[in-house]
N, C-alpha and C. Protein backbone atom coordinates (compact mmCIF):
# COMPACT_ATOMS: atom_id res chain seq x y z
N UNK A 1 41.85 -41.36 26.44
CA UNK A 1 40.60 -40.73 26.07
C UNK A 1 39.71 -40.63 27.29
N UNK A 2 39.01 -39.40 27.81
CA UNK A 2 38.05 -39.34 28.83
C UNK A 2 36.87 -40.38 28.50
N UNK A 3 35.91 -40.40 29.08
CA UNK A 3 34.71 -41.00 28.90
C UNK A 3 33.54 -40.05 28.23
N UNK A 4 34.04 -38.98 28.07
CA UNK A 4 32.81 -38.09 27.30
C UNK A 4 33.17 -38.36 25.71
N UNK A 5 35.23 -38.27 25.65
CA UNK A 5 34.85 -38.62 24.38
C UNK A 5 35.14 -39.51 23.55
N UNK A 6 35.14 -40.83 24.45
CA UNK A 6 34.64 -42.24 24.22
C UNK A 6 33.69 -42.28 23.85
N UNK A 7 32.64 -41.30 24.63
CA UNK A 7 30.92 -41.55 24.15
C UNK A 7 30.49 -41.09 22.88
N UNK A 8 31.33 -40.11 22.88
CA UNK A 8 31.48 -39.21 21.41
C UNK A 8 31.83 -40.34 20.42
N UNK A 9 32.56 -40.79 20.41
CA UNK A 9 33.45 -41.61 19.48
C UNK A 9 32.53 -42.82 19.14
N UNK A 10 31.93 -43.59 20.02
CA UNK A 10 30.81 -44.38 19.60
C UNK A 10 29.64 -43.89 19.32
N UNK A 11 29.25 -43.10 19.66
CA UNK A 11 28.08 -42.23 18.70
C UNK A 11 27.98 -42.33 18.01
N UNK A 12 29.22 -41.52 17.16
CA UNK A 12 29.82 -41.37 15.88
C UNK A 12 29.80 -42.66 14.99
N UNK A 13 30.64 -44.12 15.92
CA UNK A 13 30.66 -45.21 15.25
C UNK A 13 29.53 -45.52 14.80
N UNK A 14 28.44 -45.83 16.09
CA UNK A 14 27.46 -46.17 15.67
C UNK A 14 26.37 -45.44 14.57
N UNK A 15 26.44 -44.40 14.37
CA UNK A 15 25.78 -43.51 13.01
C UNK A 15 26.43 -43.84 11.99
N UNK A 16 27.60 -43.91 12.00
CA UNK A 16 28.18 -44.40 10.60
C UNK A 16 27.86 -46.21 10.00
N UNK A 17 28.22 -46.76 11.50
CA UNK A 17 27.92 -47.74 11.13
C UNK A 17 26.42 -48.44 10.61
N UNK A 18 25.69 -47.66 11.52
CA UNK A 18 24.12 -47.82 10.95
C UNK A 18 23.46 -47.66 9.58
N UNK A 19 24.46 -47.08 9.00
CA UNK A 19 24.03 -46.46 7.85
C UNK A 19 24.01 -47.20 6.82
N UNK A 20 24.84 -48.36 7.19
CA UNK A 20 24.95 -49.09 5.82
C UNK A 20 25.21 -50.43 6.16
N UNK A 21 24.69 -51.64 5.76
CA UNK A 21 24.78 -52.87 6.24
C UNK A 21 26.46 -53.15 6.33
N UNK A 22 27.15 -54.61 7.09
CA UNK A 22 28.54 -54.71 6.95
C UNK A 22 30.05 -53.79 7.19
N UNK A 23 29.00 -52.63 7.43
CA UNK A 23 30.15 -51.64 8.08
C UNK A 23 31.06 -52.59 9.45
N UNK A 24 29.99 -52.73 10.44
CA UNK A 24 30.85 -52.94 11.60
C UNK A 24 31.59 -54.38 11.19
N UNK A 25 31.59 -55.05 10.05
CA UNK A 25 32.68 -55.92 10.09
C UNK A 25 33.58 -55.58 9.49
N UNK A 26 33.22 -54.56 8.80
CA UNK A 26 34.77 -53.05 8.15
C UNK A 26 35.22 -52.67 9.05
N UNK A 27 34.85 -52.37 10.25
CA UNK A 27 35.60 -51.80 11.12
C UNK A 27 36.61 -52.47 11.83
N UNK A 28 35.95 -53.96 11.84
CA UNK A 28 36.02 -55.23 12.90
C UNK A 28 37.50 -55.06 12.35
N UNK A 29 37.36 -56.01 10.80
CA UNK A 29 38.52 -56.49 10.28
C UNK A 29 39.87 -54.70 10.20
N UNK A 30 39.54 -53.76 10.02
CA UNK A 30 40.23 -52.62 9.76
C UNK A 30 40.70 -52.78 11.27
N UNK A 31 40.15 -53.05 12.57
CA UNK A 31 40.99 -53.18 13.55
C UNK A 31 41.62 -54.42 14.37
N UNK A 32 41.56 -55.66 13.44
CA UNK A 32 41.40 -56.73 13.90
C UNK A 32 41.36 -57.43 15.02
N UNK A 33 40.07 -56.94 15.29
CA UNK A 33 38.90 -57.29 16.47
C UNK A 33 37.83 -57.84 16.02
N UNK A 34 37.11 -59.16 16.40
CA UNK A 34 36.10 -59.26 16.05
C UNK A 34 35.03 -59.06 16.06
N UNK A 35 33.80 -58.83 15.03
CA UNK A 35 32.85 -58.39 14.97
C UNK A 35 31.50 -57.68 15.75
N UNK A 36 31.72 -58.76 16.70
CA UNK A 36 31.16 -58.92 17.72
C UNK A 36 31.36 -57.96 18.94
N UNK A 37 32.88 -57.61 19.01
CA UNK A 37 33.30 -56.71 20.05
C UNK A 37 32.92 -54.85 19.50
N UNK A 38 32.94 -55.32 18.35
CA UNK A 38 32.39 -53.53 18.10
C UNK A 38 30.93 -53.23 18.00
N UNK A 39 30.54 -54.33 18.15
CA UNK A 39 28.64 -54.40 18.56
C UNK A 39 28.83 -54.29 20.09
N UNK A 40 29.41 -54.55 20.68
CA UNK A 40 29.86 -54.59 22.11
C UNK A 40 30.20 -53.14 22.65
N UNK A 41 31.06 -52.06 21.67
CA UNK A 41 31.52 -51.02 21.79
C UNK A 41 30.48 -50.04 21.82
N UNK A 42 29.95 -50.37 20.89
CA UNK A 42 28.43 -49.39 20.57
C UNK A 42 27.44 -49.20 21.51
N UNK A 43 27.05 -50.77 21.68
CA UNK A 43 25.93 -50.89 22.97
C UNK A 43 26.64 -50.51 24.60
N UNK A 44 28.08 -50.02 24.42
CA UNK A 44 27.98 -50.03 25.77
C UNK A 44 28.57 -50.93 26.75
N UNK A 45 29.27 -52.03 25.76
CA UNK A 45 29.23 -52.49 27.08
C UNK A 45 30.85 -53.25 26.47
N UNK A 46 32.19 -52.12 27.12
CA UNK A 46 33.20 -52.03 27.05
C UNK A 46 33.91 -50.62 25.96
N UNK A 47 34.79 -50.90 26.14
CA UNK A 47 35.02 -49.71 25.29
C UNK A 47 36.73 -50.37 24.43
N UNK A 48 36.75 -49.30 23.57
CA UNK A 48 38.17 -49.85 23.00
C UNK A 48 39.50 -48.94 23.78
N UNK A 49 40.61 -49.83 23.50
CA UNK A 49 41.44 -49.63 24.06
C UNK A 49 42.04 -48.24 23.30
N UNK A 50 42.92 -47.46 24.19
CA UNK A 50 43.28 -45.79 23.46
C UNK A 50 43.67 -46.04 21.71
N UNK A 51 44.55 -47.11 21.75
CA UNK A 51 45.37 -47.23 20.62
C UNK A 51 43.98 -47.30 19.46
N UNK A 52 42.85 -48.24 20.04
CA UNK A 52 41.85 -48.70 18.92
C UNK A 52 41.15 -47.27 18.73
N UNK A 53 40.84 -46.53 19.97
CA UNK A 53 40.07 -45.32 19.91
C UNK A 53 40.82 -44.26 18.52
N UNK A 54 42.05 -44.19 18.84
CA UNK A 54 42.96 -43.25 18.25
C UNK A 54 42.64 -43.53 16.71
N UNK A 55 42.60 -44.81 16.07
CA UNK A 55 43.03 -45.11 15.08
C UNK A 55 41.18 -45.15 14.56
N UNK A 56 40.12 -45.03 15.72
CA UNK A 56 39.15 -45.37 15.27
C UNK A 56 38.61 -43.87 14.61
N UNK A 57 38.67 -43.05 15.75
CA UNK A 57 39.11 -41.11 15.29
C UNK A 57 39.46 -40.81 13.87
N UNK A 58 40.93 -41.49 13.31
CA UNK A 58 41.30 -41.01 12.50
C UNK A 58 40.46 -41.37 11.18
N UNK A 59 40.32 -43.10 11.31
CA UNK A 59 38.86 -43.32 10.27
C UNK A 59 37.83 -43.28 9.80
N UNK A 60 36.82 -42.41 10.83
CA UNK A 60 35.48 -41.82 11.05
C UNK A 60 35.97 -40.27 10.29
N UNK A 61 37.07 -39.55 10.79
CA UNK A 61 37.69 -38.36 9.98
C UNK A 61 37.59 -38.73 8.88
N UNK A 62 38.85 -39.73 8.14
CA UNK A 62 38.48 -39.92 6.62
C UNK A 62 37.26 -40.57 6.11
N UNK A 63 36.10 -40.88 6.87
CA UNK A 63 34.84 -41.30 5.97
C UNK A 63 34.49 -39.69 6.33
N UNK A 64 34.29 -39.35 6.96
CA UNK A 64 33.66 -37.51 7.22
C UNK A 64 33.96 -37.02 5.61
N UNK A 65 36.03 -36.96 5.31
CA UNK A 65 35.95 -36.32 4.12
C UNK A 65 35.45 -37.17 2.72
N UNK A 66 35.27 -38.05 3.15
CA UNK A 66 35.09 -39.18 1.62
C UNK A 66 33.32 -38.58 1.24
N UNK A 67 32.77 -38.11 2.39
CA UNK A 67 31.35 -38.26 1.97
C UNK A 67 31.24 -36.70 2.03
N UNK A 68 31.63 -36.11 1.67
CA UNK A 68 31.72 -34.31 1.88
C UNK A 68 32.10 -34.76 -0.14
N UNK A 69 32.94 -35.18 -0.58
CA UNK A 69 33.14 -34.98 -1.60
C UNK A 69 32.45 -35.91 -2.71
């Protein structure tokens, strides 16, 4: 993944995640990473590895369609 759309991709996390309390430990445990490191992802300061990015893409997609319907 470039770094533009890494930045993209936490954007994204972080709007979704903001939205609703306990998300980012949905995410945590959905990638089993802890909690802490995807507060880490958001603010900036590291990023996830391709495999986490890839799989993080595909789950931000299916909340996109879950909340369309």
């Amino acid at each position: 993944m470039s770094q533009e759309e890494t930045e993209k991709l936490m954007d994204e996390l972080k709007a979704w995640a903001d939205a609703e309390y306990g998300r980012r430990a949905d995410v945590a445990r959905m990638l089993g990473v802890p909690r802490q490191r995807v507060t880490n992802w958001i603010s900036g300061h590291g990023t996830p590895t391709l495999e986490q990015g890839l799989r993080l893409q595909a789950f931000l997609k299916k909340q996109r369609r879950r909340s369309r319907a």
